[in-house]
Protein backbone atom coordinates (compact mmCIF):
# COMPACT_ATOMS: atom_id res chain seq x y z
CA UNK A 1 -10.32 -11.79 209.47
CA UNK A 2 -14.13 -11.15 208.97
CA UNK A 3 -16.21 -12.08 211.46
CA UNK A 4 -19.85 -13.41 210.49
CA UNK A 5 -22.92 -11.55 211.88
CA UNK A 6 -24.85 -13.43 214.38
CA UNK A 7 -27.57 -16.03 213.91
CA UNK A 8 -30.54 -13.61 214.61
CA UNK A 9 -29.01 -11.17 212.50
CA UNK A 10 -28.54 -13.46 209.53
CA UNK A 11 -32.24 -14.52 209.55
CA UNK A 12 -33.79 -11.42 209.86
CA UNK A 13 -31.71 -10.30 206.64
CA UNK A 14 -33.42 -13.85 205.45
CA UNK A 15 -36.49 -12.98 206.19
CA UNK A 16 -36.45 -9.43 204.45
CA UNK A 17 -35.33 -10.55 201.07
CA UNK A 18 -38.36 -13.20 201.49
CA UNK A 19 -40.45 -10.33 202.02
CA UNK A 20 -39.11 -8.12 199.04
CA UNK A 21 -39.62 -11.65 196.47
CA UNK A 22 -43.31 -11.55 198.32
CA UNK A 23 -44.15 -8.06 197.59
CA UNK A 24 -43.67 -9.00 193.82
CA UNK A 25 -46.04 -11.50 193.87
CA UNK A 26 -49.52 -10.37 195.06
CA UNK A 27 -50.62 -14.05 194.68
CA UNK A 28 -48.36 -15.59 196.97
CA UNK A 29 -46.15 -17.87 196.55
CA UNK A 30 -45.56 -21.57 197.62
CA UNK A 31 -43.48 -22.02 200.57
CA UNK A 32 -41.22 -24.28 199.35
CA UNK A 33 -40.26 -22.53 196.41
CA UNK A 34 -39.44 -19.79 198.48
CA UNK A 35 -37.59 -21.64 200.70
CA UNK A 36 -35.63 -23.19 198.05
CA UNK A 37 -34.57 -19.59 197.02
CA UNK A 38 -33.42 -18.18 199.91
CA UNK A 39 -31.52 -21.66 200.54
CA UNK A 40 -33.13 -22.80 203.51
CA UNK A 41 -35.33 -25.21 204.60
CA UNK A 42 -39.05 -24.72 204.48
CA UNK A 43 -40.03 -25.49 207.99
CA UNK A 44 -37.12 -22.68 209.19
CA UNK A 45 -37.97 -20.01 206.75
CA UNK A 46 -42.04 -21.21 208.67
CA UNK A 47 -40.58 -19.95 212.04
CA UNK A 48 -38.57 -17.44 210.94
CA UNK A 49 -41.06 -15.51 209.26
CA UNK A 50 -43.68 -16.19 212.48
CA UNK A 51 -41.16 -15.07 215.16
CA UNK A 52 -40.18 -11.71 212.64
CA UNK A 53 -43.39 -10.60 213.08
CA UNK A 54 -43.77 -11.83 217.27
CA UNK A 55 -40.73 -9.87 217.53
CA UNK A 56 -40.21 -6.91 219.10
CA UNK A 57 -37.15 -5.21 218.34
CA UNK A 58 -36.37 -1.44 217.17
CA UNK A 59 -32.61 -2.83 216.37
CA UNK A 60 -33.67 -4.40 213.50
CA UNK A 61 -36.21 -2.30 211.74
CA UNK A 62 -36.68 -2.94 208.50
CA UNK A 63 -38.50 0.69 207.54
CA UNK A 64 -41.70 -0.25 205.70
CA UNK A 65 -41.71 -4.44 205.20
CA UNK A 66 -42.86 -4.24 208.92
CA UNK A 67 -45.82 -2.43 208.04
CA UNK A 68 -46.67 -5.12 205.21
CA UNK A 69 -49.27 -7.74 206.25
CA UNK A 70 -48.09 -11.70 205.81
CA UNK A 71 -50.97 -14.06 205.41
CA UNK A 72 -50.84 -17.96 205.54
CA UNK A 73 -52.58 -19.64 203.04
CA UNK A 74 -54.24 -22.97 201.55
CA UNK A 75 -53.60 -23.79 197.86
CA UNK A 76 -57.07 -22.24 196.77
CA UNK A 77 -56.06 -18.58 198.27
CA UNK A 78 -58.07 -19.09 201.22
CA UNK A 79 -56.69 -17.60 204.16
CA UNK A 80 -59.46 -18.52 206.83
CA UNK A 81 -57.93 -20.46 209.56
CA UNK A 82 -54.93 -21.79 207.96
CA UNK A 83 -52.08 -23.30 210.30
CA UNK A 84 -48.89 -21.71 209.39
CA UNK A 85 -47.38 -24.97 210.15
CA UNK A 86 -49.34 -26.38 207.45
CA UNK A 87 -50.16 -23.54 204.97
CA UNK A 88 -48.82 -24.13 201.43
CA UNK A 89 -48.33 -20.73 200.44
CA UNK A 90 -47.33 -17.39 202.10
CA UNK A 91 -48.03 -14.04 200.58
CA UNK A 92 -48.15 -10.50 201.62
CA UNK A 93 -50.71 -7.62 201.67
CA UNK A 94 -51.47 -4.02 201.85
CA UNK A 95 -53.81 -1.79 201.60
CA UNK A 96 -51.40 0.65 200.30
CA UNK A 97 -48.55 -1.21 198.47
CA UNK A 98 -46.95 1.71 196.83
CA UNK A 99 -46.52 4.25 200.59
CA UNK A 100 -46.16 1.08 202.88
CA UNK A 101 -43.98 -1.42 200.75
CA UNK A 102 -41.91 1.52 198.90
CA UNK A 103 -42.50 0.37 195.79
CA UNK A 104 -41.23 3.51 193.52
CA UNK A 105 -43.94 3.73 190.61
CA UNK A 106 -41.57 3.31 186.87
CA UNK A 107 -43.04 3.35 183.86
CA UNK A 108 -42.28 0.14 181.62
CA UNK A 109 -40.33 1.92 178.89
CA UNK A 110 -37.74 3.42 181.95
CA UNK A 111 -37.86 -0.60 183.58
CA UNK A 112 -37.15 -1.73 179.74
CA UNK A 113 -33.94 0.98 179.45
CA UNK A 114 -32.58 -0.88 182.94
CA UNK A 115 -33.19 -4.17 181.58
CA UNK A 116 -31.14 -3.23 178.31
CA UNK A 117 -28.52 -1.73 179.72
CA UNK A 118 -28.20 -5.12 182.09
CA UNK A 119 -28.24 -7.04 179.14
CA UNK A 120 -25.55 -5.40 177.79
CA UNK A 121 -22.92 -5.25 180.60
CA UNK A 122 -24.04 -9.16 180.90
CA UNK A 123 -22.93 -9.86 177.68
CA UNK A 124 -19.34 -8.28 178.79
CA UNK A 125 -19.77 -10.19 181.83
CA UNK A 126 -21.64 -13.28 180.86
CA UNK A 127 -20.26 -15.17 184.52
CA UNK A 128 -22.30 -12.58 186.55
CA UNK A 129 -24.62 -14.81 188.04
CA UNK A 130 -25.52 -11.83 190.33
CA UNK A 131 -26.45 -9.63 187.27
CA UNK A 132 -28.26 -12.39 185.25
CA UNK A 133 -30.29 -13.78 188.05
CA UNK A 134 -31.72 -9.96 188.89
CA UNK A 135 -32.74 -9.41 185.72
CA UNK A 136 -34.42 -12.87 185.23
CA UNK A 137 -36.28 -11.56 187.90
CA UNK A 138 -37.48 -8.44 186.38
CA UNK A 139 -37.96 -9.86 183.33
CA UNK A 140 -40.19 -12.15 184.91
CA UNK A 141 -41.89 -9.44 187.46
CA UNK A 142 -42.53 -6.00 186.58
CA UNK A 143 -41.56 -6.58 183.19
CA UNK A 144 -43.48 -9.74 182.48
CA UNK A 145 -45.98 -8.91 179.19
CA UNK A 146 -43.60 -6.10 177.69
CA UNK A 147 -40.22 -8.42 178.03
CA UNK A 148 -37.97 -9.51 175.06
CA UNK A 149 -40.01 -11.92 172.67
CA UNK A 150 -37.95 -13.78 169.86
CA UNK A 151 -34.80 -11.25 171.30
CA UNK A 152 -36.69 -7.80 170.28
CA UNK A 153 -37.13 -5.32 173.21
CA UNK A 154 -40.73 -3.83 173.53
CA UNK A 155 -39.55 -0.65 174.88
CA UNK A 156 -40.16 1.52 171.59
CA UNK A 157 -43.59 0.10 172.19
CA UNK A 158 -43.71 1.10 175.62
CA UNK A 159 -41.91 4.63 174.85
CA UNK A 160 -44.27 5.31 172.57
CA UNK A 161 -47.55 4.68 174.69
CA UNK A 162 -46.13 6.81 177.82
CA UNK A 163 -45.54 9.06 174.88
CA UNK A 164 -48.88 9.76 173.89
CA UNK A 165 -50.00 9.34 176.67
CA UNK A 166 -48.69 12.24 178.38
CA UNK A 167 -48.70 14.14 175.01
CA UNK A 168 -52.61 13.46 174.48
CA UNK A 169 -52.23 11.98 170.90
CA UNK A 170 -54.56 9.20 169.04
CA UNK A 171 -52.30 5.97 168.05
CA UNK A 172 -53.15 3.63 165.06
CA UNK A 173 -52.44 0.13 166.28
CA UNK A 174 -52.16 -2.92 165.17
CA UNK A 175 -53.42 -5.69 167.43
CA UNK A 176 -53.58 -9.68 167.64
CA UNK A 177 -55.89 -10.78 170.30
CA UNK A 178 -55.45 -13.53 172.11
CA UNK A 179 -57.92 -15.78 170.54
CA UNK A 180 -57.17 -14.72 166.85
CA UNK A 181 -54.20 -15.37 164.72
CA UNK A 182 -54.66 -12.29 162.59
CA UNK A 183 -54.79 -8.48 163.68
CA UNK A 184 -56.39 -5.82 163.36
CA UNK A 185 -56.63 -1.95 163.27
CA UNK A 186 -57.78 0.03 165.70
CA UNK A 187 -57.34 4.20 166.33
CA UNK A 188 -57.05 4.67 170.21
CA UNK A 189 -56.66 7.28 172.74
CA UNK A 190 -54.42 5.75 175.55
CA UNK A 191 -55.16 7.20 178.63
CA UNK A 192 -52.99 4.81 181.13
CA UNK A 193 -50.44 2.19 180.78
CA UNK A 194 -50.74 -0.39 183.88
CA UNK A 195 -49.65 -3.99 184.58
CA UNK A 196 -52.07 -6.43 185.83
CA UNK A 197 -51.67 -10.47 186.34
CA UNK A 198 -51.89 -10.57 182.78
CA UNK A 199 -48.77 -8.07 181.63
CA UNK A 200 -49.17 -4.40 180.81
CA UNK A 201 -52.08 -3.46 178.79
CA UNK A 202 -53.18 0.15 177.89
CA UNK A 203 -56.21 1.48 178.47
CA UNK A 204 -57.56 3.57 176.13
CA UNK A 205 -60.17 5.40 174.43
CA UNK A 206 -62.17 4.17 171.09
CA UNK A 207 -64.28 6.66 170.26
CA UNK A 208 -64.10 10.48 170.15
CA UNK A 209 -66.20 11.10 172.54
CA UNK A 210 -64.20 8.86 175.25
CA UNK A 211 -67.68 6.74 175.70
CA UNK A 212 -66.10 3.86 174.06
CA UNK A 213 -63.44 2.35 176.28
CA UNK A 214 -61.00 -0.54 175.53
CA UNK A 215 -57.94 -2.19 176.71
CA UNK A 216 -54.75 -3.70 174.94
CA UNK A 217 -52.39 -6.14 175.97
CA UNK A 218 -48.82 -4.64 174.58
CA UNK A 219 -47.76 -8.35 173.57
CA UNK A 220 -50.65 -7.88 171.07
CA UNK A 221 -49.86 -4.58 169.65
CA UNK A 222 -48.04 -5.64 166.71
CA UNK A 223 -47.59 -1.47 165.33
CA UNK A 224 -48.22 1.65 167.01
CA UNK A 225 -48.00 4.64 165.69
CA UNK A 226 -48.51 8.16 167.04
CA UNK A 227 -51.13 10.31 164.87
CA UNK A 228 -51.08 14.27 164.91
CA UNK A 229 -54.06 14.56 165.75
CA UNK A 230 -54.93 15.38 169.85
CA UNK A 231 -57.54 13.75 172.27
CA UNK A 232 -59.85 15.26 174.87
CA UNK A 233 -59.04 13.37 178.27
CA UNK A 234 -62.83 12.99 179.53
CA UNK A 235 -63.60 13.97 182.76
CA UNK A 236 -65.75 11.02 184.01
CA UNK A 237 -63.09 8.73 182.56
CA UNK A 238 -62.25 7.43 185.36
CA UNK A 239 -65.53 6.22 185.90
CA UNK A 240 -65.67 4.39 182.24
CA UNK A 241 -62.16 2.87 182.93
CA UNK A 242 -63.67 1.49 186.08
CA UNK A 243 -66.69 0.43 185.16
CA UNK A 244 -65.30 -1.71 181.84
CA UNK A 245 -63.16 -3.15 184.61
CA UNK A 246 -65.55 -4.30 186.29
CA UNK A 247 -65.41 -7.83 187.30
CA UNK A 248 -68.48 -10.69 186.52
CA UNK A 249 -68.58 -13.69 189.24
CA UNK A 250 -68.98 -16.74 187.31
CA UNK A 251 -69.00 -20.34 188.39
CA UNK A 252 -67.46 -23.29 186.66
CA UNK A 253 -66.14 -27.02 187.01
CA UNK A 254 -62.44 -27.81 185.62
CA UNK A 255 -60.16 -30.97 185.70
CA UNK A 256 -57.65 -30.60 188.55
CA UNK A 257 -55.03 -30.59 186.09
CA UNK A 258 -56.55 -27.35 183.88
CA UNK A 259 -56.74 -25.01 187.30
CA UNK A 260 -53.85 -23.41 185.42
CA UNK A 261 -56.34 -21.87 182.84
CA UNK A 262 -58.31 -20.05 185.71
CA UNK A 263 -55.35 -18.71 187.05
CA UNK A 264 -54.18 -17.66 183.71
CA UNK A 265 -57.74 -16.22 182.57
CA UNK A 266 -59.54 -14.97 185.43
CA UNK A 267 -58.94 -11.95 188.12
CA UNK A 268 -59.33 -14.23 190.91
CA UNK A 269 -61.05 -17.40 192.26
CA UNK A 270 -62.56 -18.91 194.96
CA UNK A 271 -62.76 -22.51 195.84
CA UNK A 272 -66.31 -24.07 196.31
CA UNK A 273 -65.78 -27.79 195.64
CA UNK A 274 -63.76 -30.51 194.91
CA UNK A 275 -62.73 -33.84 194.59
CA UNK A 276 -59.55 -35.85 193.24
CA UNK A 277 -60.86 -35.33 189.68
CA UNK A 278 -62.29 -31.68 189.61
CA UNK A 279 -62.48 -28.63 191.12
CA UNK A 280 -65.80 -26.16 191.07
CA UNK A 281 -64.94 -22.32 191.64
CA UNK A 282 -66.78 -18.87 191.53
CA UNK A 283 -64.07 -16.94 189.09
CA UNK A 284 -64.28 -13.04 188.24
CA UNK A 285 -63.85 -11.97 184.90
CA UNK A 286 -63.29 -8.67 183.05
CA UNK A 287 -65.32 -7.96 180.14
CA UNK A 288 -65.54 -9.08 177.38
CA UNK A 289 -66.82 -11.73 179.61
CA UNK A 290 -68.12 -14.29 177.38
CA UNK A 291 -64.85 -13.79 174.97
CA UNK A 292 -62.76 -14.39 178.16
CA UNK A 293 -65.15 -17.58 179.54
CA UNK A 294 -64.49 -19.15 176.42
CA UNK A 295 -61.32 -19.09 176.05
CA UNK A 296 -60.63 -20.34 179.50
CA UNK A 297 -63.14 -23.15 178.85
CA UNK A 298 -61.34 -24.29 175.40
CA UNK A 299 -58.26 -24.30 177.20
CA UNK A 300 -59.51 -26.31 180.44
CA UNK A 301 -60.62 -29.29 178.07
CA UNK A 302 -64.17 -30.71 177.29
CA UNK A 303 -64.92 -31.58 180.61
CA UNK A 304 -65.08 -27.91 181.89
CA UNK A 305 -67.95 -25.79 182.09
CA UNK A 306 -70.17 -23.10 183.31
CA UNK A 307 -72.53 -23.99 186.19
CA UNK A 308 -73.79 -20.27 186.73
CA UNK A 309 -74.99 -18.16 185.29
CA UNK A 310 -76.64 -20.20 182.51
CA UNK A 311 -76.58 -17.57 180.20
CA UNK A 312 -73.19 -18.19 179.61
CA UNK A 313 -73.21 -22.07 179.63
CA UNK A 314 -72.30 -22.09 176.09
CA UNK A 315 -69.54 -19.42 175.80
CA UNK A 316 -67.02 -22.55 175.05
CA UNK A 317 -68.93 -23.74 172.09
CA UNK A 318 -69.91 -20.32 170.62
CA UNK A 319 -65.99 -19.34 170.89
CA UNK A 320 -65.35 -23.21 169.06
CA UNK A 321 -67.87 -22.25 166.11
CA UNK A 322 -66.60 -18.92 165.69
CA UNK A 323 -62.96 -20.11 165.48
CA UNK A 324 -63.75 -23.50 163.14
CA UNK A 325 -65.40 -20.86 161.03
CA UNK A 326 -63.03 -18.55 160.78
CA UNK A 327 -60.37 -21.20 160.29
CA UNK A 328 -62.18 -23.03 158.20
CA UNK A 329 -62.56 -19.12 155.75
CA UNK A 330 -58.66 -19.05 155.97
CA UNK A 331 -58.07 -22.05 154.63
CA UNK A 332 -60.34 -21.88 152.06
């Protein structure tokens, strides 16, 4: 007869898998969801997590989740002063994910291999909840962006791009942005494949002398394919890859019911206002700024827009006009 390990024991186990879900979601994530997964109540999994860090015991080490920093925060992301008791979402922080949390660094196409071969001993064991839960949880993690769409695997895609990448070779793509129905052709030089809060996207080359910099959302690559022909990895491009990632503070007014669309479109946010029928925030965006602005504005609804700078006060409409005419040419 088994014996079950002791109450302490059990909820420090707890509170290590909450950490593990945590460390795959840099934004946080609401308490009570969390609670709900780990099948406990929300004001326990509060304490718990509070007296795992209080505590002091070598006994239980958990290697490097003790090293990761939890924060307490409001709904906005603000973490200034925020009660635990109180705080609606819990998230942690490093500044070194990869050496502190142990995340091991896999490219997409090896994640995508895993996630087939799961598939496939799932369909031989379709009642392993076990099985199917994990990789509903990859799928909608690391793999989010490059995951099956319509039941077709991306990871020839993703082979292909780690590929070239490491072989130096120009690809002809195919690619559907997100706020046009029809694609187009582009000849790139991928230098890096990396995820962001928006799936994985390549970053690549446009030009042959490197000056030209772009990136590419794999969801929107509808062809790749590799060319003979080599590239020249620049030496500064580092520098270009950084500096077309750099990040434009922008503030705006949205419904309270279309916050989704800055969480969906921008890098981050920051609460500055609100009431019970809006919500004003500074948001940083990635260039192409203006593209991006609009389309978060045409999703938030007419009663969004820009309240600095007022350059871009009209990035909404310009996007409307450019997409009723194009439209408006297809249909034609």
């Amino acid at each position: 007869m088994s014996v079950p390990p002791p109450v302490f024991v059990r909820r420090f186990e707890r509170v290590t898998h909450a950490l593990r879900i945590l460390t795959m979601h840099p934004d946080g994530v609401p308490i009570r969801r969390l609670a709900a997964e780990l099948d406990v109540d929300e004001q326990t999994l509060r304490a718990e997590i509070v007296a795992f860090y209080c505590a002091d015991s070598a006994a239980f080490d958990p290697g490097p989740l003790r090293q990761v920093r939890i924060e307490f925060v409001g709904a906005d992301g603000g973490a200034d002063d925020v009660d635990p008791a109180v705080a609606e979402v819990v998230r942690a922080s490093t500044d070194r994910p990869a050496a502190e949390i142990g995340v091991m660094h896999t490219s997409p196409a090896e994640l995508a291999h895993v996630y087939r071969a799961g598939q496939t001993l799932l369909s031989l064991e379709p009642d392993n909840n076990v099985l199917d839960g994990a990789l509903r949880t990859l799928g909608d993690t690391m793999l989010r962006g490059v995951r099956p769409v319509d039941d077709r695997w991306k990871v020839e895609l993703a082979g292909i791009l780690v590929d070239a990448i490491r072989r130096r070779r120009w690809v002809r793509i195919e690619y559907t942005p997100v706020w046009r129905d029809d694609s187009t052709e582009h000849r790139i030089a991928p230098y890096r494949l990396l995820r962001t809060r928006r799936g994985w996207e390549v970053d690549a080359g446009m030009s042959a002398d490197g000056r030209v910099v772009g990136s590419f959302l794999l969801t929107g690559i509808r062809e790749a394919t590799v060319l003979d022909e080599m590239f020249e990895r620049p030496q500064e491009v580092e520098d270009r890859l950084s500096g077309h990632r750099h990040e434009q503070e922008v503030e705006l007014v949205v419904p309270q019911d279309a916050r989704w669309a800055v969480d969906r479109f921008a890098e981050s946010s920051e609460l500055l206002a609100e009431d019970e029928e809006s919500v004003k925030l500074r948001v940083r965006l990635l260039r192409p700024v203006e593209r991006r602005l609009g389309i978060l504005l045409l999703s938030a609804g007419p009663l969004a827009f820009v309240t600095d700078p007022p350059e871009l006060a009209e990035a909404g409409r310009r996007l409307a006009r450019e997409l009723l005419d194009h439209h408006g040419t297809t249909a034609r």
